[in-house]
Protein backbone atom coordinates (compact mmCIF):
# COMPACT_ATOMS: atom_id res chain seq x y z
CA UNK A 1 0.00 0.00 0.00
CA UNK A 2 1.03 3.51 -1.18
CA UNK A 3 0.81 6.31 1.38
CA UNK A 4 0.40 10.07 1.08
CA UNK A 5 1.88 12.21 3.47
CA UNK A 6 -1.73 13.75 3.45
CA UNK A 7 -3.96 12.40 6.26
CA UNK A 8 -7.02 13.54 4.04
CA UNK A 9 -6.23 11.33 1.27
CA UNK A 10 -6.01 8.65 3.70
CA UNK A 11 -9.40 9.36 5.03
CA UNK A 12 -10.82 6.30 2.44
CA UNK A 13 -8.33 4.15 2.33
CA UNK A 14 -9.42 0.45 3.92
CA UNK A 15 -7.63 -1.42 6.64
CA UNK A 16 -5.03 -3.88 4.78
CA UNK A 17 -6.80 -7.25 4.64
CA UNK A 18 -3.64 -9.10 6.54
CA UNK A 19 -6.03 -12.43 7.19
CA UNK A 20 -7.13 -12.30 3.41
CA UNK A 21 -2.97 -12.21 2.12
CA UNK A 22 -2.66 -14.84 4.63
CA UNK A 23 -5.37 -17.10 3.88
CA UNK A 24 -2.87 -19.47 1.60
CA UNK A 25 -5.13 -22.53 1.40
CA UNK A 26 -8.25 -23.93 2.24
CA UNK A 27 -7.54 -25.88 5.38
CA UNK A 28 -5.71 -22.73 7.31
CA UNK A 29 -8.37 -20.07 7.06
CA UNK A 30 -9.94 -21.27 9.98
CA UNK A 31 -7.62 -21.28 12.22
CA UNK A 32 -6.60 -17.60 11.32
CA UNK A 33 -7.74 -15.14 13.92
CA UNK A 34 -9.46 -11.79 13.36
CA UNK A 35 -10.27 -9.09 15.49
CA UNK A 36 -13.57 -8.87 16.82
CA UNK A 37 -12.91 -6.27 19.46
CA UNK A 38 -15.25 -4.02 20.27
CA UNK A 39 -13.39 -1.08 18.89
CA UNK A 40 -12.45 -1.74 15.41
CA UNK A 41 -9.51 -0.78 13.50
CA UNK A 42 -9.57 1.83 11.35
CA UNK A 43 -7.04 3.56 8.15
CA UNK A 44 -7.45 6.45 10.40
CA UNK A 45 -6.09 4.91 13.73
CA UNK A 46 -3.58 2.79 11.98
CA UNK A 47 -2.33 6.00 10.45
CA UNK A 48 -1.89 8.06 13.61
CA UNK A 49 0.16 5.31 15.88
CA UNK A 50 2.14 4.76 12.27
CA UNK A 51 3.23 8.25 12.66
CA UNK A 52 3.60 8.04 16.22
CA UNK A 53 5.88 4.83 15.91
CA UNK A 54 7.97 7.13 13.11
CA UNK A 55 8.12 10.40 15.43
CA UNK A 56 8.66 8.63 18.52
CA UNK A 57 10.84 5.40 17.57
CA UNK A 58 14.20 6.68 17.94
CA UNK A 59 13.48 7.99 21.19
CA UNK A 60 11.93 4.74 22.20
CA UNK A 61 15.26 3.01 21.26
CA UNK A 62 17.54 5.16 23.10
CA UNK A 63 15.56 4.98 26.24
CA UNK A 64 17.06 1.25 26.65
CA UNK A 65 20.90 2.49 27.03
CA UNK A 66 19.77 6.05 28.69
CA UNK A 67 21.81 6.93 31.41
CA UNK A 68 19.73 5.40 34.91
CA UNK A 69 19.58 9.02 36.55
CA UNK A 70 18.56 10.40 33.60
CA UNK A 71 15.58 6.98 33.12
CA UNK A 72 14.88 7.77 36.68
CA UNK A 73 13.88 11.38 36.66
CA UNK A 74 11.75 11.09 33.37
CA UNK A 75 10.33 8.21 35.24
CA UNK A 76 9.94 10.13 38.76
CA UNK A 77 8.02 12.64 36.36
CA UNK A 78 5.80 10.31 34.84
CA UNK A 79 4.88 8.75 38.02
CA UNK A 80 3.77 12.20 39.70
CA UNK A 81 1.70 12.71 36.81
CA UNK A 82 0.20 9.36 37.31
CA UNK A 83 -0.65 9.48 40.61
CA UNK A 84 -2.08 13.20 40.73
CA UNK A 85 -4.34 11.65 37.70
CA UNK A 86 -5.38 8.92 39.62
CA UNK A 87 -6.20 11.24 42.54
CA UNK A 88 -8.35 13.45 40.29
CA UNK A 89 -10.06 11.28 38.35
CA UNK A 90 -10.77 7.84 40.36
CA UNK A 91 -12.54 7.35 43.40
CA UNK A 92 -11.35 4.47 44.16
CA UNK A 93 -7.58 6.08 44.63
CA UNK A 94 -8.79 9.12 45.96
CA UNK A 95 -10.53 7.50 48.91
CA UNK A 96 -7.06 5.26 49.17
CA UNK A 97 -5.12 7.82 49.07
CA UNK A 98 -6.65 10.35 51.29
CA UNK A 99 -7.08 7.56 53.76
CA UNK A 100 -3.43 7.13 53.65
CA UNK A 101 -3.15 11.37 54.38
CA UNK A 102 -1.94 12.00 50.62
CA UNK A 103 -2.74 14.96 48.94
CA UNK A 104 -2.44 16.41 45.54
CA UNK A 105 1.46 16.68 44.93
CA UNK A 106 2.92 15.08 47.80
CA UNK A 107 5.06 12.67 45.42
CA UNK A 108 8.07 14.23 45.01
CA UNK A 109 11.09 11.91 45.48
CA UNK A 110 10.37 7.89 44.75
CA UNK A 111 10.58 7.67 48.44
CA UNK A 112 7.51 9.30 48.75
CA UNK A 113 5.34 7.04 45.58
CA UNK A 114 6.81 3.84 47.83
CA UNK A 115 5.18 5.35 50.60
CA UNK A 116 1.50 5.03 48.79
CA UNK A 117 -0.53 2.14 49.41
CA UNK A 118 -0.06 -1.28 46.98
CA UNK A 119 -3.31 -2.07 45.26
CA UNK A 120 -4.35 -6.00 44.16
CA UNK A 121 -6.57 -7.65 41.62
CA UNK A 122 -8.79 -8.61 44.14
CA UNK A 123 -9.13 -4.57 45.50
CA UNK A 124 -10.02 -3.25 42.21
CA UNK A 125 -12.58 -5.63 41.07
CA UNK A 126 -13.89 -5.55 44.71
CA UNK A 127 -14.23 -1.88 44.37
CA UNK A 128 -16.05 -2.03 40.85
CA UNK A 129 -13.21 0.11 39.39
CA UNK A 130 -13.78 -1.38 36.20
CA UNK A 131 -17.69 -1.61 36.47
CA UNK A 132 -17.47 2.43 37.31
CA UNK A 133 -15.27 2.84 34.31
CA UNK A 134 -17.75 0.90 31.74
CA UNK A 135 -20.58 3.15 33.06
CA UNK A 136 -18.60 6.45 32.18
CA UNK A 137 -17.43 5.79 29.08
CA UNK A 138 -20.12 3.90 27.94
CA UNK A 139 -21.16 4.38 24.20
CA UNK A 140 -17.72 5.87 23.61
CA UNK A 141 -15.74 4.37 20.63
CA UNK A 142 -12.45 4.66 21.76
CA UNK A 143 -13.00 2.54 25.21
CA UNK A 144 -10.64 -0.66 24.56
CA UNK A 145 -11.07 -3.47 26.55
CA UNK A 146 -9.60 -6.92 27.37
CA UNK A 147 -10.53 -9.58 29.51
CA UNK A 148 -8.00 -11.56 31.88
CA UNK A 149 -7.86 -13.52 34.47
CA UNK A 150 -4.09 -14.44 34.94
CA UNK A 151 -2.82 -16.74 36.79
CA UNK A 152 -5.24 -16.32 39.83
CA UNK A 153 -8.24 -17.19 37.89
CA UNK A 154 -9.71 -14.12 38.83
CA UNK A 155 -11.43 -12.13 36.27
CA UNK A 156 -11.27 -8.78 35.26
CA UNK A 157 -11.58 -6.16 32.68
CA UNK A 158 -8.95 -3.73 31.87
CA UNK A 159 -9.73 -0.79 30.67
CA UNK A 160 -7.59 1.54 28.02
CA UNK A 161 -7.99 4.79 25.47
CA UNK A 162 -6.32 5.47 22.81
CA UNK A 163 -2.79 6.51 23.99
CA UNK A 164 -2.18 3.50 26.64
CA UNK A 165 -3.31 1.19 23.14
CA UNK A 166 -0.67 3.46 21.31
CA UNK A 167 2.09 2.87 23.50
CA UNK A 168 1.31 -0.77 24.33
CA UNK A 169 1.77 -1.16 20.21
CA UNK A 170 4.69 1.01 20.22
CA UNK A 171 6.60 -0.74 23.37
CA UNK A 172 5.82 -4.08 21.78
CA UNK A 173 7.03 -3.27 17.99
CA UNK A 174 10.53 -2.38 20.20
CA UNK A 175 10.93 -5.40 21.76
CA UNK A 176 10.91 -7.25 18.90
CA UNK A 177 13.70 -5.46 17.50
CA UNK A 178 15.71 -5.37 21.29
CA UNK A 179 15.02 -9.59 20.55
CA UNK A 180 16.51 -9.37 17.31
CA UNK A 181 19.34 -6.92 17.64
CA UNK A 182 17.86 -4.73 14.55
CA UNK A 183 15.39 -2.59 13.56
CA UNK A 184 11.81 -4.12 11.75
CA UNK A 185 11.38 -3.41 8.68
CA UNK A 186 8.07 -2.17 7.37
CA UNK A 187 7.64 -5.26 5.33
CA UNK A 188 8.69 -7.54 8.30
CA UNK A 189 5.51 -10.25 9.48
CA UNK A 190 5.16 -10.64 13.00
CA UNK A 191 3.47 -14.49 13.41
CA UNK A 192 1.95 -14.95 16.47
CA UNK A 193 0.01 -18.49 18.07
CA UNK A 194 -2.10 -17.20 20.69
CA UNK A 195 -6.09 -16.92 22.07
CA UNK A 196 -6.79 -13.58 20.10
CA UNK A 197 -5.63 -11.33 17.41
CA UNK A 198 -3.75 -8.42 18.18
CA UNK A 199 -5.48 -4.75 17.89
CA UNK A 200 -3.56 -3.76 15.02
CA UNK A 201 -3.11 -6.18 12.49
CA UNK A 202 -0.74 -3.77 10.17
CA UNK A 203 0.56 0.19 10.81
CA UNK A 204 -1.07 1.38 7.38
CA UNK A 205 -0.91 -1.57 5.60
CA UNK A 206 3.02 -1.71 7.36
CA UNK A 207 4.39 -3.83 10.16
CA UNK A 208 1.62 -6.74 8.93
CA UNK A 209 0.88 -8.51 12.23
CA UNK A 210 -1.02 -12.31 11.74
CA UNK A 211 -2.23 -14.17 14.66
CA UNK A 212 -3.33 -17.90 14.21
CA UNK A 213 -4.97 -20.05 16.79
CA UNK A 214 -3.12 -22.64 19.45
CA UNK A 215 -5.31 -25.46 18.21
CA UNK A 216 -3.68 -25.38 14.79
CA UNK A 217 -2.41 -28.60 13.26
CA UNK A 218 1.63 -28.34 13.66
CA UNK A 219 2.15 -29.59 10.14
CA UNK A 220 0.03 -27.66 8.81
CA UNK A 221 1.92 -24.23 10.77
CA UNK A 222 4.66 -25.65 9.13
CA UNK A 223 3.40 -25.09 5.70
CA UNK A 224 1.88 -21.89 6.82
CA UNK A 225 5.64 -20.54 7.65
CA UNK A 226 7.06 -21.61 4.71
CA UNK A 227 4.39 -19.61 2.74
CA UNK A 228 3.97 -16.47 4.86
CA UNK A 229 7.70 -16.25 5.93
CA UNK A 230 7.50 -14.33 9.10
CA UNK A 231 10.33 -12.51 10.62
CA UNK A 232 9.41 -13.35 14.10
CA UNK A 233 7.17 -15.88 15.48
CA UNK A 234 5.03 -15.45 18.93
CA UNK A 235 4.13 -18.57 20.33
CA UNK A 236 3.40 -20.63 23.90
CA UNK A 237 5.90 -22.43 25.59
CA UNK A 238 3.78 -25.55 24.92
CA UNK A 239 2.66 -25.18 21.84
CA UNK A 240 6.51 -24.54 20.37
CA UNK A 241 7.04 -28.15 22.47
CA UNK A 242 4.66 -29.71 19.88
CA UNK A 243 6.08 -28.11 17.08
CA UNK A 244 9.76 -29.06 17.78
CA UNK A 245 8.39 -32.71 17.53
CA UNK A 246 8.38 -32.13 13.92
CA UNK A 247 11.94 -31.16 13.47
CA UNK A 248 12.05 -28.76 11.48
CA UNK A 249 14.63 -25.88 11.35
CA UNK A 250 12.22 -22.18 10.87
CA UNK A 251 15.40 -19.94 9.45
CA UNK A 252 14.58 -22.14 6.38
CA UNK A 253 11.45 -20.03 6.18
CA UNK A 254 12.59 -16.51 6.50
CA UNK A 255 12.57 -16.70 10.60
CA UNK A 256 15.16 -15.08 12.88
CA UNK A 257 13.79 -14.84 15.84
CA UNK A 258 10.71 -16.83 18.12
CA UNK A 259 9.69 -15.11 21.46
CA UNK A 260 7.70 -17.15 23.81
CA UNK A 261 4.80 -15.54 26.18
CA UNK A 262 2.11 -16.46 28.26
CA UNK A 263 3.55 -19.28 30.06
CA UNK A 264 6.44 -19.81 32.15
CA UNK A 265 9.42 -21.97 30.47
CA UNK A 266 13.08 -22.54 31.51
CA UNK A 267 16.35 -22.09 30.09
CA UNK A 268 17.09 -24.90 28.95
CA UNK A 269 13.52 -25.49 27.26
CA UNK A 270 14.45 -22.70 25.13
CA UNK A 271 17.92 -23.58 24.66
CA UNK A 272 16.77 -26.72 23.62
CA UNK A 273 14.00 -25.34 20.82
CA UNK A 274 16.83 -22.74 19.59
CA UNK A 275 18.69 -25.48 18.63
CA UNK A 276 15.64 -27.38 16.77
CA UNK A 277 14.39 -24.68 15.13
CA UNK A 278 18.20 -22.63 14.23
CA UNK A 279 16.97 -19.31 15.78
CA UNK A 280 17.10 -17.75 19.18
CA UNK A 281 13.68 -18.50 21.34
CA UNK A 282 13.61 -15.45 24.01
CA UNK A 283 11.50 -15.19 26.38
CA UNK A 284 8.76 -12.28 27.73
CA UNK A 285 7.20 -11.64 30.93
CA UNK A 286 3.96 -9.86 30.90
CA UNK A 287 0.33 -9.30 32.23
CA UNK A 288 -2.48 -7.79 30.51
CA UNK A 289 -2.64 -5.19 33.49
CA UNK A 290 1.27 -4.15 32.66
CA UNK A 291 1.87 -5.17 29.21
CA UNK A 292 5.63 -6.11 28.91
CA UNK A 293 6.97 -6.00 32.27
CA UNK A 294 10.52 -7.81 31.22
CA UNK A 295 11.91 -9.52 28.31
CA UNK A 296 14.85 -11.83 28.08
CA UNK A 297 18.17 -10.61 25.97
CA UNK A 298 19.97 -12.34 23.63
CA UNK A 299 22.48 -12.84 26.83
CA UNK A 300 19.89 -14.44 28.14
CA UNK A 301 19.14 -11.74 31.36
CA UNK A 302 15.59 -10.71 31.94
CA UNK A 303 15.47 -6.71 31.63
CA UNK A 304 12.81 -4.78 33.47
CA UNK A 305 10.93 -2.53 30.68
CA UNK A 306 11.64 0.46 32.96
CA UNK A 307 9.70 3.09 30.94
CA UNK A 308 6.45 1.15 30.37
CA UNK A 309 6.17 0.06 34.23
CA UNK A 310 7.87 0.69 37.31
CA UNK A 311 8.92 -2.39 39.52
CA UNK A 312 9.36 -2.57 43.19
CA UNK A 313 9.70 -5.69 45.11
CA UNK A 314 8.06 -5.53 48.17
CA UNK A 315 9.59 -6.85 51.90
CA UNK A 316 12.46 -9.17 50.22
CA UNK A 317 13.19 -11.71 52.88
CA UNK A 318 16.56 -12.61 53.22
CA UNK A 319 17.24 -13.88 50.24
CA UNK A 320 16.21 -11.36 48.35
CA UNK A 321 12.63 -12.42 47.26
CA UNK A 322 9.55 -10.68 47.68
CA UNK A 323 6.25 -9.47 45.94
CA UNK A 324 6.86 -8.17 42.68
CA UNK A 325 4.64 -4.39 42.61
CA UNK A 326 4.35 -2.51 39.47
CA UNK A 327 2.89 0.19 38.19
CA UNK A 328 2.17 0.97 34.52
CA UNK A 329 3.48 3.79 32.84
CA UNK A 330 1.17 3.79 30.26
CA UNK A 331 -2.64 3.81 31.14
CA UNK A 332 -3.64 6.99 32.51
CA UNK A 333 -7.30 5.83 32.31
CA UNK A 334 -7.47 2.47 34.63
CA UNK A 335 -3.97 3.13 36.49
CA UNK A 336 -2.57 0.47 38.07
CA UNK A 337 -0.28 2.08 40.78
CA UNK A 338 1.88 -0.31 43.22
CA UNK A 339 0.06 -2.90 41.92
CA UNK A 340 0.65 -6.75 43.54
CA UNK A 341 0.24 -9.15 41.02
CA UNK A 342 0.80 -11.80 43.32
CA UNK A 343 4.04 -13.21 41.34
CA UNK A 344 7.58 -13.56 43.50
CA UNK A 345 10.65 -12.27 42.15
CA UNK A 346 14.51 -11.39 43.15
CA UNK A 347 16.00 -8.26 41.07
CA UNK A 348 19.61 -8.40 40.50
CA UNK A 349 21.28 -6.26 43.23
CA UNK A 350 24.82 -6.21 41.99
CA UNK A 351 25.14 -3.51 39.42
CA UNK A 352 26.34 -5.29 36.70
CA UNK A 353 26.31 -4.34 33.15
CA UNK A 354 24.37 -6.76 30.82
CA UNK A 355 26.59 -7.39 27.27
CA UNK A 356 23.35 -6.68 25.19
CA UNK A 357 23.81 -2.84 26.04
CA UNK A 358 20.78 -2.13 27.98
CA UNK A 359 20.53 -0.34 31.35
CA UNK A 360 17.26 -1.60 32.41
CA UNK A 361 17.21 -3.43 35.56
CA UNK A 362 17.73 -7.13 35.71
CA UNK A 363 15.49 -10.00 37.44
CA UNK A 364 17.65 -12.55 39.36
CA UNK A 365 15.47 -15.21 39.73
CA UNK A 366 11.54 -15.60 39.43
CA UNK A 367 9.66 -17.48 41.93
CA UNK A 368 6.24 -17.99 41.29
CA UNK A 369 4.17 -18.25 38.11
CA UNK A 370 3.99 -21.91 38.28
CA UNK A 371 0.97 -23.56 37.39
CA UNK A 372 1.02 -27.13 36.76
CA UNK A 373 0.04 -29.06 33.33
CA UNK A 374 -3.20 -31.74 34.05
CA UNK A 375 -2.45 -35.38 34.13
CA UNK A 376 -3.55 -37.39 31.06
CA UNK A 377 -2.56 -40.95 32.40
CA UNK A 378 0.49 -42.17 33.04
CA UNK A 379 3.48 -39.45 31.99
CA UNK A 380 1.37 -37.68 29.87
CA UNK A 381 -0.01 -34.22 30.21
CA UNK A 382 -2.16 -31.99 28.75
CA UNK A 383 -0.59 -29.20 27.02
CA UNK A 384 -1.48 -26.30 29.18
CA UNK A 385 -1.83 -23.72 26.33
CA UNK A 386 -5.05 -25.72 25.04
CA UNK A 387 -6.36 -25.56 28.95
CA UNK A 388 -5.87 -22.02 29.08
CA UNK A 389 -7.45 -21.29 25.18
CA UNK A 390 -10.63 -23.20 26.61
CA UNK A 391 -10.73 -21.34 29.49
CA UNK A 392 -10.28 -18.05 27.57
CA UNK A 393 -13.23 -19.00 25.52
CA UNK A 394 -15.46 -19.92 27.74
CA UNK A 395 -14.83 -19.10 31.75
CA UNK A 396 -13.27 -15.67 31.20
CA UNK A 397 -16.14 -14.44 28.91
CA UNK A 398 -18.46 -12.23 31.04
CA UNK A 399 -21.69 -13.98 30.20
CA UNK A 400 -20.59 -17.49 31.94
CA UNK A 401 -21.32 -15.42 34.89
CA UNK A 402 -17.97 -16.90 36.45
CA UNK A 403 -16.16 -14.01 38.51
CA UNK A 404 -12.65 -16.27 39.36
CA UNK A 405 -12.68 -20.36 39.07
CA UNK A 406 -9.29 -22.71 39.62
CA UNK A 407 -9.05 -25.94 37.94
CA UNK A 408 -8.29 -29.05 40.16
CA UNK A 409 -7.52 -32.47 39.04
CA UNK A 410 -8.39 -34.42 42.10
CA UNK A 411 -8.42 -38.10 40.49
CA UNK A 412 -6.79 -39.64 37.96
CA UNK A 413 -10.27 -39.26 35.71
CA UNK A 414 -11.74 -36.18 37.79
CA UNK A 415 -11.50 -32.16 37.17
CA UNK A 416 -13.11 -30.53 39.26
CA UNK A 417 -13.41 -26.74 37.95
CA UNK A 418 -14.25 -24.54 41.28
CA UNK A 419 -16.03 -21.11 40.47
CA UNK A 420 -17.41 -18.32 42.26
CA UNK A 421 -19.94 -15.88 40.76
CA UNK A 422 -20.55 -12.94 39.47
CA UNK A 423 -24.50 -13.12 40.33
CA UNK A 424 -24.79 -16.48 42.36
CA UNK A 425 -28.60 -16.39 42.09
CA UNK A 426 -27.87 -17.40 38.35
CA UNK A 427 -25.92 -19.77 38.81
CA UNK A 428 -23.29 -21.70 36.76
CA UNK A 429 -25.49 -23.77 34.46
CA UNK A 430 -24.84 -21.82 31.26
CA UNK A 431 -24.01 -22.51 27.70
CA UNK A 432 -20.46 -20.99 28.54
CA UNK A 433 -19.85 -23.19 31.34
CA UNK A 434 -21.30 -26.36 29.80
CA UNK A 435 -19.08 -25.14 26.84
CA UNK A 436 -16.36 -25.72 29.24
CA UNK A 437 -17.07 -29.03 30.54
CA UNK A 438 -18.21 -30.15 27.19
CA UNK A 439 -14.49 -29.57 26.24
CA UNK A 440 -12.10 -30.36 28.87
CA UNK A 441 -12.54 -34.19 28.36
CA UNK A 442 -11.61 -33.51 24.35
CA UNK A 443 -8.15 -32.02 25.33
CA UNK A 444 -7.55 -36.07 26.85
CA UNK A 445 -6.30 -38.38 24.43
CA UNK A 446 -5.27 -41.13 27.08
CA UNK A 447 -7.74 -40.97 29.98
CA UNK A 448 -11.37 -40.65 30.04
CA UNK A 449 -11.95 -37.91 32.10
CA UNK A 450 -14.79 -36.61 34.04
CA UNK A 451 -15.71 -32.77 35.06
CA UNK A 452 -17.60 -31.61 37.32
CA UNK A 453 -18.42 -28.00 38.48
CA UNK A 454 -18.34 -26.59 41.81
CA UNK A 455 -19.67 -23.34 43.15
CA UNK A 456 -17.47 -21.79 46.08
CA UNK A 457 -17.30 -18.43 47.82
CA UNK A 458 -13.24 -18.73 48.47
CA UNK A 459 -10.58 -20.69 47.38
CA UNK A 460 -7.46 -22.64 48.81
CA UNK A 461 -4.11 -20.75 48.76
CA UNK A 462 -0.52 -22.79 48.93
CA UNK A 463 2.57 -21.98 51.29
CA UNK A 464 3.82 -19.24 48.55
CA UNK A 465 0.29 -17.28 49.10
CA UNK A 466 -0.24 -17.06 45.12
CA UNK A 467 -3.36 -19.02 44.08
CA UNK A 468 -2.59 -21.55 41.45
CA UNK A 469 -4.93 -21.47 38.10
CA UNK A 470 -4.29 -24.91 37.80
CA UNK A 471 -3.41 -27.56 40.63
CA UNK A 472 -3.07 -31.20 40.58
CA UNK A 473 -3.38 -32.85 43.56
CA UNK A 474 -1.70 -36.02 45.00
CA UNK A 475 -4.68 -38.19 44.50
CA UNK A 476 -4.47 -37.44 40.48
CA UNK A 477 -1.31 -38.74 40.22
CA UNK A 478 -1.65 -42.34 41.64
């Protein structure tokens, strides 16, 4: 697609039909995924954050070798901002804050923004931030929206405009190139196996962006790659597992780089695929509340993304681990200020300079973020990525009326899915929940398994304190 420098001879252009190019053959159109968000892309919007990305690229790049005093007072600035915001246009944080004796302006060192009060999942969705949110903006176009429930299994909406969407595209179009040591190229495909499409499927027909679904055939991926030739690949832990059964190198196809999300992996996992597919397979840590919190380097050290959030760990014991808090940089409408995702961490404390160049922060060592894969007979598991695309589908919609749930395999041949409600006077027999249970025993190929719902009003917590999403417990594995 030709562009004009004139946004009013962009005004009818369409959206680039990225699924359409993509659609290659019969058998993978449906597995491609469209966006059916509520707000829509448009030429217009994909336009704009094009010349955002243009005007604000270079500044986005330096930011990762800035000088720390320098990264810290922009940051100190930004989170003053923030917080007065919050203050001014949130209940919710007003009545925190005043409670706390904070007024208007009182940040002014970062001694005085780790003096505020942390916030949790649980305390926003308790307070209806979200719910008071909808009822403002409702009928407004530019309200974007995405559901999540994380590893807690609670649910919640999050809440952006326009600018925190912007920046989250921005951020993210960066880290690929901090993954591959070099800028994207306009023509460049990003390939990504996940629940849902991105937002922006191109920048103005630039940048195309393709997301296919988890449940496609690996094979038939395979082909896919060979024909679309992405640049870099985003894919699951788990599902990459399946694919490296096949054995087939990806830099055959024009790939040079795979970055796994979503689900925690280790080292040598990805050591292991780099080797089986002949490019590097990075690692990023992120939340739908955040975005990208930390990515790993080619050196293979997890960097904070210190202007997109701000991380704190909270009372490290005496090895260093504690809470990881963050606050996002980059929603102004639904902040999310010292927030506790419930996640352990240990930063590195030594002050050492990473090889890759940047001067973000490192992460030592995580602790946390491990939920277990279901049983499916004897040294088998399910692969968790098609547990969590079922529960995406069908638990974390609103209409299944299911506020958090945790999955528990309690037998050999027995899930038991515990929920609690959003209205418990309508209970949980709906076509999203039966939806569920219709399809957890289809993701067993080796045990006949049986599901059964249960409704509760709390759930059981482990030594760490973090809820697990999914548990097995010692009576499945007998």
């Amino acid at each position: 697609m030709t562009l004009s420098s004139s946004p009013r001879a962009f005004d009818h252009a369409v959206v680039r039909d990225v699924e359409a190019e993509a659609t290659t053959n019969a058998r993978i159109g449906p597995y491609l995924r469209r966006n059916d968000r509520a707000v829509r892309e448009t030429p217009q919007a994909q336009l704009r954050l094009l010349r955002r990305w243009e005007r604000d690229r270079d500044r986005l790049r330096s930011r990762v070798r800035a000088d720390p005093e320098q990264l810290a007072d922009w940051r100190l600035e930004r989170l003053r901002a923030l917080v007065d915001s919050a203050y001014a246009t949130v209940p919710f944080y007003r009545d925190l804050y005043r409670a706390a004796g904070f007024e208007p302006g009182a940040v002014v060192t970062m001694a005085d923004f780790e003096q505020l009060p942390t916030v949790s999942k649980k305390t926003l969705v308790d307070a209806g931030v979200g719910d008071r949110l909808r009822a403002e903006h409702e009928g407004i176009r530019t309200l974007h929206t995405a559901r999540t429930s994380g590893s807690s299994g609670l649910n919640m909406t999050v809440y952006q405009d326009n600018a925190s969407v912007d920046f989250r595209v921005m951020v993210n179009l960066r880290h690929c190139e901090l993954l591959l040591g070099s800028e994207m190229r306009p023509e460049d495909w990003r390939y990504s196996i996940y629940f849902a499409a991105e937002r922006f499927s191109s920048l103005a027909g630039s940048y195309p962006f393709l997301t296919i679904s988890q449940d496609t055939p690996t094979d038939l991926v395979l082909r896919h790659l060979s024909e679309v030739r992405p640049r870099v690949v985003l894919s699951f832990p788990s599902y990459l597992q399946r694919l490296a059964a096949e054995g087939v190198a990806l830099d055959r196809f024009g790939v040079e780089l795979i970055s796994t999300n979503s689900e925690r992996s280790t080292v040598q996992e990805r050591r292991h695929y780099s080797e089986v597919f002949g490019v590097p397979v990075l690692d990023e840590y992120s939340s739908e509340e955040m975005t990208l919190i930390a990515y790993e380097c080619p050196q293979r050290r997890y960097h904070l993304v210190e202007d997109n959030s701000y991380v704190e760990v909270a009372r490290p014991d005496d090895q260093g681990f504690g809470p990881l808090v963050s606050t996002s940089l980059g929603n102004f409408l639904m902040p999310f200020i010292r927030y506790d995702q419930g996640d352990v961490v240990r930063l590195d404390t030594t002050g050492a300079r990473c090889g890759c160049g940047s001067t973000f922060r490192m992460i030592d060592a995580f602790r946390g973020r491990e939920d277990e894969a279901l049983l499916d007979g004897p040294n088998r598991t399910v692969p968790s990525d098609a547990v969590l695309g079922l529960c995406d589908s069908t638990l974390v919609v609103v209409d299944s009326n299911v506020q958090q749930y945790q999955i528990v395999q309690t037998a050999p041949d027995l899930v038991t899915v515990l929920v609690r409600l959003i209205d418990p006077a309508r209970g949980s027999d709906n076509p999203r929940v039966r939806e569920f249970t219709d399809g957890m025993p289809k993701l067993f190929r080796h045990q006949r398994m049986r599901v059964e719902v249960v409704e509760v009003d709390e759930f059981p917590t482990f030594v760490s304190g973090k809820r697990r999403l999914v548990n097995v417990e010692p009576g499945a594995r007998a």
